[in-house]
Protein backbone atom coordinates (compact mmCIF):
# COMPACT_ATOMS: atom_id res chain seq x y z
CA UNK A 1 72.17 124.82 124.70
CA UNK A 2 70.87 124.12 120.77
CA UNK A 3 74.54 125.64 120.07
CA UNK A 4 76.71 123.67 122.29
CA UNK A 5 75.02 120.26 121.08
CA UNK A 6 75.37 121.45 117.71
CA UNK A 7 79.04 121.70 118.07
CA UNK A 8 79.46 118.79 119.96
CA UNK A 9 78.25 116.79 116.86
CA UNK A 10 80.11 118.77 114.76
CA UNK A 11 83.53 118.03 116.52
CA UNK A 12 82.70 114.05 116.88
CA UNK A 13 81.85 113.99 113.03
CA UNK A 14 85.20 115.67 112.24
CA UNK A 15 86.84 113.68 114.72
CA UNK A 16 84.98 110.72 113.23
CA UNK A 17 86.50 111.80 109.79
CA UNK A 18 90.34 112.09 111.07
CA UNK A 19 89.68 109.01 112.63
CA UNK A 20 89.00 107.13 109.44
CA UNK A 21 91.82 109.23 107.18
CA UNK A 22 94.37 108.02 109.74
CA UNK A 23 93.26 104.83 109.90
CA UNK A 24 93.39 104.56 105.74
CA UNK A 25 96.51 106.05 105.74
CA UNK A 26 98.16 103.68 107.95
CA UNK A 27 96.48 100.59 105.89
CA UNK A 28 98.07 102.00 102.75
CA UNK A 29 101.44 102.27 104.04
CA UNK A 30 101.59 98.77 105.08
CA UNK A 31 100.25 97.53 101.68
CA UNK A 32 103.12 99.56 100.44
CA UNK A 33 105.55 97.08 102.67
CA UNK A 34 103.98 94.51 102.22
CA UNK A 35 104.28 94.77 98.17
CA UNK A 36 108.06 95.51 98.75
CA UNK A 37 107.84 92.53 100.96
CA UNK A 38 106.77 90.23 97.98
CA UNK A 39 108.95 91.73 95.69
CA UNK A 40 111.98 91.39 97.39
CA UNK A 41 110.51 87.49 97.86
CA UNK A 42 110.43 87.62 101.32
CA UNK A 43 108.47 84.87 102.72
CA UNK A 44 104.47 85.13 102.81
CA UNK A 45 104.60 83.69 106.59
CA UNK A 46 107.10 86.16 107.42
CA UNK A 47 104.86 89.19 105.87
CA UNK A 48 101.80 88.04 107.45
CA UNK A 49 103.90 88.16 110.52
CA UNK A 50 105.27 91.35 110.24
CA UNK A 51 102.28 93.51 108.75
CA UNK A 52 99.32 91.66 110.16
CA UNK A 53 97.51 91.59 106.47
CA UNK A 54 96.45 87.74 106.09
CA UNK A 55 97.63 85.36 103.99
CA UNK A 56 94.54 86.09 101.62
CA UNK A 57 95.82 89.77 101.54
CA UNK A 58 99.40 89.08 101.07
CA UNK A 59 98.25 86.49 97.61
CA UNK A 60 96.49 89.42 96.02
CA UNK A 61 99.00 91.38 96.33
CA UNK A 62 101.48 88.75 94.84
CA UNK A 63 99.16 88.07 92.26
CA UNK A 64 99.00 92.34 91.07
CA UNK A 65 102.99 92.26 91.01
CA UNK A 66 102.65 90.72 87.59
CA UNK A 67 100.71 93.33 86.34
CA UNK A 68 103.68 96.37 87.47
């Protein structure tokens, strides 16, 4: 029984794990719209909108397109 809970733990902390790489992944590719977003000058409203990042979110990244 020591086993099976053992490898129950183990599958929910890899789980846990895949969980979370997803869940970066899919936050990174909307920053990468949203900064595409900005440059082409598309309206912050509109991004916010679209990507769900706040308006907060969408500044920063405005602010970083000066810097390349």
């Amino acid at each position: 029984m020591e086993t099976y809970n053992k490898s129950v733990l183990e599958y929910a902390d890899v789980r846990r794990c895949f969980d979370f790489a997803k869940h970066e992944a899919r936050q990174e590719g909307i920053y990468e719209i949203a900064q595409k977003c900005v440059q082409e000058g598309m309206s912050f409203d509109l991004i916010v909108k679209l990507t769900g990042l706040s308006a907060e979110e969408i500044r920063d990244i405005d602010a970083l397109k000066a810097f390349g």
